[in-house]
C-alpha atoms as a PDB file:
ATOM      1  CA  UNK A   1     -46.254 -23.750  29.470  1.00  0.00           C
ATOM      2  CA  UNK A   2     -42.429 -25.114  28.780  1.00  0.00           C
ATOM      3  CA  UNK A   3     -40.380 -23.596  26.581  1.00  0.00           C
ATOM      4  CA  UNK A   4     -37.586 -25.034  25.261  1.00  0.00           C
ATOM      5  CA  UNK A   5     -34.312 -23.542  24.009  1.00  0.00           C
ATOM      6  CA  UNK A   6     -31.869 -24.802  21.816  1.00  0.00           C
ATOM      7  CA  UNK A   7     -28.381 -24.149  19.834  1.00  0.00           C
ATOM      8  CA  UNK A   8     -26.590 -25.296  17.083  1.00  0.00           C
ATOM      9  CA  UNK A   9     -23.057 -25.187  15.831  1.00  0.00           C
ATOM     10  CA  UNK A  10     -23.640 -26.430  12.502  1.00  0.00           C
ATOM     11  CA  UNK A  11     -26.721 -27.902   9.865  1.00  0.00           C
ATOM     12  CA  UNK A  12     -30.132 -27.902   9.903  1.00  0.00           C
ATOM     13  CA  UNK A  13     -30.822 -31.125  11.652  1.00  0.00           C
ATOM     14  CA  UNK A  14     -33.666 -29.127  14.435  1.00  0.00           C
ATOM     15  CA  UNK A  15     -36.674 -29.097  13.357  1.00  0.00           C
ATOM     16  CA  UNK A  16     -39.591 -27.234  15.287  1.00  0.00           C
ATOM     17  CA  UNK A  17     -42.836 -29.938  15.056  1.00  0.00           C
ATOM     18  CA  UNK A  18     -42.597 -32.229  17.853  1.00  0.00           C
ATOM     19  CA  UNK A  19     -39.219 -30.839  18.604  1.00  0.00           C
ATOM     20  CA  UNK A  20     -38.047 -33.391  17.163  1.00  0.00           C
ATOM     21  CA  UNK A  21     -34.021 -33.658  15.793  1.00  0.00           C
ATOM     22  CA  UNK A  22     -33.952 -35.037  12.006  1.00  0.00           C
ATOM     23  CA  UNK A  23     -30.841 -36.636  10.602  1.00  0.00           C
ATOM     24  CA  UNK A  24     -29.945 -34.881   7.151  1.00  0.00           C
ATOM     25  CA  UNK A  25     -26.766 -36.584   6.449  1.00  0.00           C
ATOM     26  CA  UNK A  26     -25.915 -38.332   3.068  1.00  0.00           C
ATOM     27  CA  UNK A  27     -24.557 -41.322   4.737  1.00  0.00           C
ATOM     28  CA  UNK A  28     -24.636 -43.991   7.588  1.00  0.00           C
ATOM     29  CA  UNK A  29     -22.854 -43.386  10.517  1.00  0.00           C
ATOM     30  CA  UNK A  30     -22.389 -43.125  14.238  1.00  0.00           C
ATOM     31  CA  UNK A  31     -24.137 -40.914  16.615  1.00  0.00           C
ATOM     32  CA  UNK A  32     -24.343 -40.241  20.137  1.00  0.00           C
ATOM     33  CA  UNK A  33     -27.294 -38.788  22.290  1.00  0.00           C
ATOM     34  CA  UNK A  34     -27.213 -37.989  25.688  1.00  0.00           C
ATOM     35  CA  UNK A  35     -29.846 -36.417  27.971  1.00  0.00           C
ATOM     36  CA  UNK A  36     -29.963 -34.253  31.942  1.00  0.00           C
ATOM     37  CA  UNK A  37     -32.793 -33.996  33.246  1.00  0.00           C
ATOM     38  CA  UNK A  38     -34.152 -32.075  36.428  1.00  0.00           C
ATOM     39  CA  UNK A  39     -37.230 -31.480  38.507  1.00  0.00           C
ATOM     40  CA  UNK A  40     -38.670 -31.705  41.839  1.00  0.00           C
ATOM     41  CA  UNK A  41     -39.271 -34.613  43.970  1.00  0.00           C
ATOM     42  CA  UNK A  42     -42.933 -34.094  44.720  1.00  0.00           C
ATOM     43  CA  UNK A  43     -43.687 -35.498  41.564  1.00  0.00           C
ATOM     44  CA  UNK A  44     -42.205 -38.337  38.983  1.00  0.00           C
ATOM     45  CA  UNK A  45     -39.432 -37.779  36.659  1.00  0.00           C
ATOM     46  CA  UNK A  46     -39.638 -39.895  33.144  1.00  0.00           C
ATOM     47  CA  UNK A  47     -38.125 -38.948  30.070  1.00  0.00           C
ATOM     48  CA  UNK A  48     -37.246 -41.120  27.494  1.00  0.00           C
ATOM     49  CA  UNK A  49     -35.354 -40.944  23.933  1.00  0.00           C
ATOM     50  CA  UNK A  50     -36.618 -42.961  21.010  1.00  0.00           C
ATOM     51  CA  UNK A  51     -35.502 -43.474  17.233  1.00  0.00           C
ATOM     52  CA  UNK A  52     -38.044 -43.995  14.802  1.00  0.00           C
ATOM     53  CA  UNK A  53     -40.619 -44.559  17.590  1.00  0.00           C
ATOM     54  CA  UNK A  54     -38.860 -46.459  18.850  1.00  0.00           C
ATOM     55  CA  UNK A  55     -37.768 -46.314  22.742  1.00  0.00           C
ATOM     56  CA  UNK A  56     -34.440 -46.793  23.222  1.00  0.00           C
ATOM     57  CA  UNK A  57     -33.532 -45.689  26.723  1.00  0.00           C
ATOM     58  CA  UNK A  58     -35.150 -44.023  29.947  1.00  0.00           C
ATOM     59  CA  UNK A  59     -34.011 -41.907  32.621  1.00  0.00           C
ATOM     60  CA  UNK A  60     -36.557 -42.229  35.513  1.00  0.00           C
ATOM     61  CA  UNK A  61     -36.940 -41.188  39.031  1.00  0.00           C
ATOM     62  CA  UNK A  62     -40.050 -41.791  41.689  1.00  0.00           C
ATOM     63  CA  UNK A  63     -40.995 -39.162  44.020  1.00  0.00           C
ATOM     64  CA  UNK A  64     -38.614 -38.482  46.642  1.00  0.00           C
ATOM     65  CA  UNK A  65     -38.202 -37.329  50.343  1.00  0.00           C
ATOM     66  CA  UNK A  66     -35.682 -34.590  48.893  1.00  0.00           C
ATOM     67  CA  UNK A  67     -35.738 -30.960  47.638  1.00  0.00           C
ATOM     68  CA  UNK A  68     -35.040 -31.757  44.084  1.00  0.00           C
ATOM     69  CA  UNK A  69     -33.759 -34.533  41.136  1.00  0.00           C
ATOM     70  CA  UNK A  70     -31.792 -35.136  38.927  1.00  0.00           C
ATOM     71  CA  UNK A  71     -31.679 -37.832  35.842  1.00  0.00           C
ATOM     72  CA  UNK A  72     -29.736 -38.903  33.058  1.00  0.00           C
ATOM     73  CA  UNK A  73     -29.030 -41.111  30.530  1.00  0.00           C
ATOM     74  CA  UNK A  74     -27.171 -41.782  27.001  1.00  0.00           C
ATOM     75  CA  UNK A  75     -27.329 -43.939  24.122  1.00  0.00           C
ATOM     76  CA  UNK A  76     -25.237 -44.613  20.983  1.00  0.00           C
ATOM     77  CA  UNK A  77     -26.964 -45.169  17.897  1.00  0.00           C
ATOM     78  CA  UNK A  78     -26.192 -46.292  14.284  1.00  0.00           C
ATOM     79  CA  UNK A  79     -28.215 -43.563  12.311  1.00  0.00           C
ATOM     80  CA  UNK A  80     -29.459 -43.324   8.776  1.00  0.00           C
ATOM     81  CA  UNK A  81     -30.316 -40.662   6.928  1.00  0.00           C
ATOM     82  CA  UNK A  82     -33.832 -39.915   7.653  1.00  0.00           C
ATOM     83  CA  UNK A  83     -33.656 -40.909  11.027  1.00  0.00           C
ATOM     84  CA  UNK A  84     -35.578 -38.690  13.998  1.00  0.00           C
ATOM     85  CA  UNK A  85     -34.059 -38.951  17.193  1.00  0.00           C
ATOM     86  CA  UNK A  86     -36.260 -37.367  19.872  1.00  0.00           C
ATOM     87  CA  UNK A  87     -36.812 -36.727  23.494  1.00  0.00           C
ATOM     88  CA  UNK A  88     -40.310 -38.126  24.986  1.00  0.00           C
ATOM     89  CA  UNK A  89     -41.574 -36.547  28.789  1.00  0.00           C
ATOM     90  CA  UNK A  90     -44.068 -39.438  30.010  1.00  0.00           C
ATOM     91  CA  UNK A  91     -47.843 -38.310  30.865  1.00  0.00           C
ATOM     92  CA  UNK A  92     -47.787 -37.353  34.681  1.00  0.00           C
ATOM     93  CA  UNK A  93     -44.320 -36.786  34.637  1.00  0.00           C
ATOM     94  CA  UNK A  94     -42.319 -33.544  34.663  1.00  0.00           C
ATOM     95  CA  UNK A  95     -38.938 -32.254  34.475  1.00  0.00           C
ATOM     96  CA  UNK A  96     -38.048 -28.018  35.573  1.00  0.00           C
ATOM     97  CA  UNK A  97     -37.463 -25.675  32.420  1.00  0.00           C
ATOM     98  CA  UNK A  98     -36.295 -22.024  32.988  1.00  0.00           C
ATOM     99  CA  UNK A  99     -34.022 -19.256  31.849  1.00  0.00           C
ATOM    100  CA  UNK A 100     -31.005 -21.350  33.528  1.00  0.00           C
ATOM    101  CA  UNK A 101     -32.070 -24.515  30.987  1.00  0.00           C
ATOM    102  CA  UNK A 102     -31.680 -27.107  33.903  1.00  0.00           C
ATOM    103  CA  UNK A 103     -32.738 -29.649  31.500  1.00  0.00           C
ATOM    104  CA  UNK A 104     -30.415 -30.386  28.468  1.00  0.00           C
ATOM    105  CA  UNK A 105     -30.336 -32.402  25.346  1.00  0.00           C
ATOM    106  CA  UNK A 106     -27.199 -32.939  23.268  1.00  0.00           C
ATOM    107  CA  UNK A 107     -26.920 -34.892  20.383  1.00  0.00           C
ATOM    108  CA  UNK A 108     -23.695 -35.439  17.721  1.00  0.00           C
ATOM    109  CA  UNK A 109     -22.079 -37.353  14.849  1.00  0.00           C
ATOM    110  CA  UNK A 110     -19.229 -39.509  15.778  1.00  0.00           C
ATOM    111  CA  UNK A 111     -18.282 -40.352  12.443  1.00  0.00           C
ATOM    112  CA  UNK A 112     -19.410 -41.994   9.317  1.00  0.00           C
ATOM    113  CA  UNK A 113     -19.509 -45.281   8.088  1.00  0.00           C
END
């Protein structure tokens, strides 16, 4: 079972299905998406963000001969309104989830165009 946390300073852009975060902005603009990821090195870490369906960038690690990993990556995106930016874990893969939230998301508008 995972469970997820999350927090909010401001809208309603989180929505629950998919856990997936939905753009509800009135305009084009800017936005920036970064992701931390961490797990153990027995197995594979792969975690990917995608717009649209659309993959966009990966943070990946192979098994290792250490006691734990750690990935992350970032992307900048031009968004539209509509747009659902979104966090995919790979099949086989795993990343560590407990009441210390080792693994993060963090999304936010730069600006507008």
């Amino acid at each position: 079972m995972l469970q997820l946390h999350y927090y909010t300073t401001a809208g309603r852009d989180y929505t629950t299905p998919g856990f997936q975060f939905l753009l509800s902005l009135s305009c084009f603009g800017r936005g920036l998406g970064s992701y931390y990821c961490h797990g153990g090195s027995s197995q594979t870490i792969d975690v990917s963000l995608h717009k649209n369906g659309q993959h966009m960038t990966v943070a990946y690690e192979l098994n290792s001969s250490d006691s734990d990993d750690n990935v992350s990556n970032g992307v900048s995106l031009q968004l539209e309104v509509g747009d659902q930016v979104y966090l995919h874990l790979a099949a086989n893969a795993h990343i560590w989830g407990n009441s210390y939230n080792p693994s993060t998301f963090h999304g936010m508008l730069l600006f507008t165009v």
